[in-house]
Protein backbone atom coordinates (compact mmCIF):
# COMPACT_ATOMS: atom_id res chain seq x y z
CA UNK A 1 102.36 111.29 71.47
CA UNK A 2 99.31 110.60 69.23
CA UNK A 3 98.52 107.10 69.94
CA UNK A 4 95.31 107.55 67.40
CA UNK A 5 97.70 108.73 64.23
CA UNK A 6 95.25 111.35 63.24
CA UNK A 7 95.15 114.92 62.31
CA UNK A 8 96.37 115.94 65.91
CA UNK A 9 98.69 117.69 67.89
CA UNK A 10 98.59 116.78 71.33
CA UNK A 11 99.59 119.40 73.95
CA UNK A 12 100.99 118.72 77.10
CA UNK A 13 98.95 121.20 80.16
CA UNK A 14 101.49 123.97 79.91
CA UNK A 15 101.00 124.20 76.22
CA UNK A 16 97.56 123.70 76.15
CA UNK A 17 96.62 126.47 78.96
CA UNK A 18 99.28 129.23 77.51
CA UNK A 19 97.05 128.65 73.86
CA UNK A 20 93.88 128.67 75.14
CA UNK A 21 92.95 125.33 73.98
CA UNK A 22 91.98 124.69 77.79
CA UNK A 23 91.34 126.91 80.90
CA UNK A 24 89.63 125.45 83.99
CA UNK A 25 88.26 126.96 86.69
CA UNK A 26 87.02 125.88 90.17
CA UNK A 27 83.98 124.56 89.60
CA UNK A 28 84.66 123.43 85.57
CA UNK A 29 86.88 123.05 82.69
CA UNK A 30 86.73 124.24 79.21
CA UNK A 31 88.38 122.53 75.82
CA UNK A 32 88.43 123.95 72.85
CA UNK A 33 89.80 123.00 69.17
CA UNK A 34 93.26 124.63 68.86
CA UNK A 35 94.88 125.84 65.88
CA UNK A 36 96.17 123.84 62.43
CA UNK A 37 99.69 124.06 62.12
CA UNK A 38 101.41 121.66 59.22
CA UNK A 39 97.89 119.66 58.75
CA UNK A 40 97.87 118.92 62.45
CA UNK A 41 95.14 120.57 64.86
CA UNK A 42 96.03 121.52 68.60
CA UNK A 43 94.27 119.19 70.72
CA UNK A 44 94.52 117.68 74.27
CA UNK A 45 94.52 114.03 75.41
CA UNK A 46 92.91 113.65 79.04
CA UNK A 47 94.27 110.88 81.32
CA UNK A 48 92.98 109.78 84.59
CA UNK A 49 95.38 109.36 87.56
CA UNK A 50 94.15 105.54 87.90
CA UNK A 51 94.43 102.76 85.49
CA UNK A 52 91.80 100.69 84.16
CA UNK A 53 91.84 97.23 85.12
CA UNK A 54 89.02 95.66 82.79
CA UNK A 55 89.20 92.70 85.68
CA UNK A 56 87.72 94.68 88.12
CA UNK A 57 84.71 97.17 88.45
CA UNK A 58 84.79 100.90 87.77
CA UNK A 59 82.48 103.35 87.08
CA UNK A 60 83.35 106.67 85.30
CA UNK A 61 81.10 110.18 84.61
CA UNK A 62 81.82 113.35 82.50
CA UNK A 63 79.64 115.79 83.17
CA UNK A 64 79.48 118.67 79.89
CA UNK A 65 77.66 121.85 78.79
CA UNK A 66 78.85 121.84 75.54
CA UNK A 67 80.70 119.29 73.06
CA UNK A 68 81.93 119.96 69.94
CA UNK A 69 80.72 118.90 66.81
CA UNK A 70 80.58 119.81 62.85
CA UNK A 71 82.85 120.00 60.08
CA UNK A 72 86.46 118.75 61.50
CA UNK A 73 86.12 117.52 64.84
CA UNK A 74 85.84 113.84 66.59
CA UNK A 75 85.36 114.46 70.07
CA UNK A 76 85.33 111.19 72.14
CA UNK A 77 85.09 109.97 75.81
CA UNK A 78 86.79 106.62 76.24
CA UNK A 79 88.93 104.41 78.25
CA UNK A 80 91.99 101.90 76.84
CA UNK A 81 94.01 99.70 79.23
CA UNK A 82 97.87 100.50 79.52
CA UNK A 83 98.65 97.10 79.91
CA UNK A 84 98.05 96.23 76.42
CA UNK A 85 98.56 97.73 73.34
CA UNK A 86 95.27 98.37 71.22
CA UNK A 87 93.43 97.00 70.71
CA UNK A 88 94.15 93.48 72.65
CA UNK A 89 93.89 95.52 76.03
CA UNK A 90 90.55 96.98 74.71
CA UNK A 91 88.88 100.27 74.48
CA UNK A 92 85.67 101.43 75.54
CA UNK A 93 84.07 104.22 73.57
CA UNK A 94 80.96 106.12 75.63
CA UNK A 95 80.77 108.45 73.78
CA UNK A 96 82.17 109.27 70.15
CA UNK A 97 81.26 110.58 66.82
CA UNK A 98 83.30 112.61 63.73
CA UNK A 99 81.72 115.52 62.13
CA UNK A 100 77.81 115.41 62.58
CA UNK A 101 77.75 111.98 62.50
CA UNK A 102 75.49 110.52 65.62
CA UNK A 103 77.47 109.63 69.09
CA UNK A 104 78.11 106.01 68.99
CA UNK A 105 79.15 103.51 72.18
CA UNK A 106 81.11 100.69 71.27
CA UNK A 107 84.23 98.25 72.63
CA UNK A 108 87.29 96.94 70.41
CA UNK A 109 89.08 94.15 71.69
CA UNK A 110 91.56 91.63 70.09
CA UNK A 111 90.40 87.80 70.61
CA UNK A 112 87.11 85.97 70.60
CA UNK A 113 84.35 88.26 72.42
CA UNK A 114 81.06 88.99 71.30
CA UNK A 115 78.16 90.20 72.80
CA UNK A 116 75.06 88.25 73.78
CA UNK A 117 72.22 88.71 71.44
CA UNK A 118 69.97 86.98 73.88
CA UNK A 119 70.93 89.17 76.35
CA UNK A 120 70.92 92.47 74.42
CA UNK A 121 67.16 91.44 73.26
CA UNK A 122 65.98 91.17 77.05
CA UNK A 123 67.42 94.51 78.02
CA UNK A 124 66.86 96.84 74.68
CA UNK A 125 63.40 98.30 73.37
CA UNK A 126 62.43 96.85 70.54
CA UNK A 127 62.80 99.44 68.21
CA UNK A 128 66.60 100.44 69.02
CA UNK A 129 67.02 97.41 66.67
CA UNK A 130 64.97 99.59 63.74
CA UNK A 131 67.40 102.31 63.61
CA UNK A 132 70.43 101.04 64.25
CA UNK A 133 73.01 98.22 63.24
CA UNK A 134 73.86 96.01 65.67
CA UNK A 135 78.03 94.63 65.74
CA UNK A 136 77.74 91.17 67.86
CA UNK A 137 81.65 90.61 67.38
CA UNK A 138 84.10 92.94 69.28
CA UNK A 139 87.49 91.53 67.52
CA UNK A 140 88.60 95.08 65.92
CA UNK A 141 91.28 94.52 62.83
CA UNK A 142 90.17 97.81 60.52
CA UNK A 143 91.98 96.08 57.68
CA UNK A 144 89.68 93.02 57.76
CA UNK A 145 86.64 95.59 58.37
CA UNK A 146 86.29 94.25 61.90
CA UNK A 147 85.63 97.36 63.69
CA UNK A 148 84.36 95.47 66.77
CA UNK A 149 81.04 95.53 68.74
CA UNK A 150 77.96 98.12 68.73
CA UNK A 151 74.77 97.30 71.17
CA UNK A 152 71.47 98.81 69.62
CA UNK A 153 71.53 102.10 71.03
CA UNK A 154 69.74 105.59 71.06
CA UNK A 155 72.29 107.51 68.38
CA UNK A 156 72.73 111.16 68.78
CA UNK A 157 74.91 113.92 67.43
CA UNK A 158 76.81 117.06 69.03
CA UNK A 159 73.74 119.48 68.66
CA UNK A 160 71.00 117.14 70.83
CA UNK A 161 74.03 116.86 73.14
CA UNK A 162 74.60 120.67 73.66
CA UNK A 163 70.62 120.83 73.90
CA UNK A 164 70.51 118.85 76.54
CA UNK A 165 73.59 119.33 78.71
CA UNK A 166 73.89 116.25 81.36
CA UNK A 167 76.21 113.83 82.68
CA UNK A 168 77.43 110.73 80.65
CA UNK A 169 77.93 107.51 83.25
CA UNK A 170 79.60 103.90 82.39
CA UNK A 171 79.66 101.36 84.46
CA UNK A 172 81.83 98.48 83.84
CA UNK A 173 81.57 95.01 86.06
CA UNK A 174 81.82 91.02 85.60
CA UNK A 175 78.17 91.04 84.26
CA UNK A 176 77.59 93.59 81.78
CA UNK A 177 78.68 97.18 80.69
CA UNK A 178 76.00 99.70 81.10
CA UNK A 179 75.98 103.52 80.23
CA UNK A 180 73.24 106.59 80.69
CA UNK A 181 72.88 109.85 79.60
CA UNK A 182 71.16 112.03 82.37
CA UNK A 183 70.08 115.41 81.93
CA UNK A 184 71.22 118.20 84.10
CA UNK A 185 68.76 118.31 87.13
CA UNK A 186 68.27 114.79 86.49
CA UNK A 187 70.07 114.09 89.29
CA UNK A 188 71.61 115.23 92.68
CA UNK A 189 74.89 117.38 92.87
């Protein structure tokens, strides 16, 4: 089912192996963009075999050699809680961008939460804040262009992310939410 309404046809594993849209192997896993039938592209929709309880701690990597990007395409790395429908249970985007549009980390959430520009000011170098628009308010309602909250980040698209193949990390506890991009070699197997 596509919770996202898009373009998409999600594939369930049989589907998606038996058209190539995914093979995996033992030491990795490959996606690719399927084909357009009736306006709709072959896709898949990764779930993890835990829920995420936004009460408690996680932390979650995905390491990549390639990603997609161009004309078409919105690949995206994030979490949503199954307790709540969207966006009052939240979502966490780490990583995200349409087209060749730079990657983008942001959260959506239904209610009063914002993020603390005192905070964000003590822990960002100063010029993040030339480049890039910062959202303080996470309350996401698209029809009241509220599309929730954006720290000052480093913004990159698909081709600096294929030139520099890494993991992406997120690490979610009662103080903050933090996120890194390491290069491969950057760190230990």
């Amino acid at each position: 089912k596509d919770l996202t309404n898009g373009a998409v046809n999600y594939l369930d594993r049989k589907d998606a192996h038996a058209k190539g849209v995914v093979q995996t192997f033992a030491d990795h896993s490959i996606l690719r963009v399927g084909a357009v039938k009736d306006g709709k592209r072959d896709s898949v929709n990764i779930h993890s075999n835990s829920a995420w309880d936004p009460r408690k701690s996680f932390m979650v990597a995905m390491k990549y050699r390639h990603v997609p990007y161009g004309a078409g395409v919105w690949p995206a790395f994030w979490m949503t809680s199954t307790d709540f429908t969207w966006p009052t249970g939240g979502e966490l985007d780490v990583l995200e961008f349409a087209n060749d549009q730079p990657s983008v980390a942001t959260f959506h959430t239904k209610g009063s939460c914002t993020l603390d520009a005192a905070l964000l000011q003590r822990c960002t170098p100063p010029y993040y804040y030339l480049v890039d628009k910062v959202e303080y308010k996470c309350d996401t309602d698209y029809s009241k262009n509220q599309i929730g909250c954006k720290p000052p980040q480093k913004r990159v698209n698909g081709m600096w992310f294929n030139q520099n193949p890494g993991t992406i990390v997120a690490e979610w506890n009662d103080h903050n939410v933090k996120m890194w991009h390491f290069k491969n070699g950057q760190i230990g197997r």
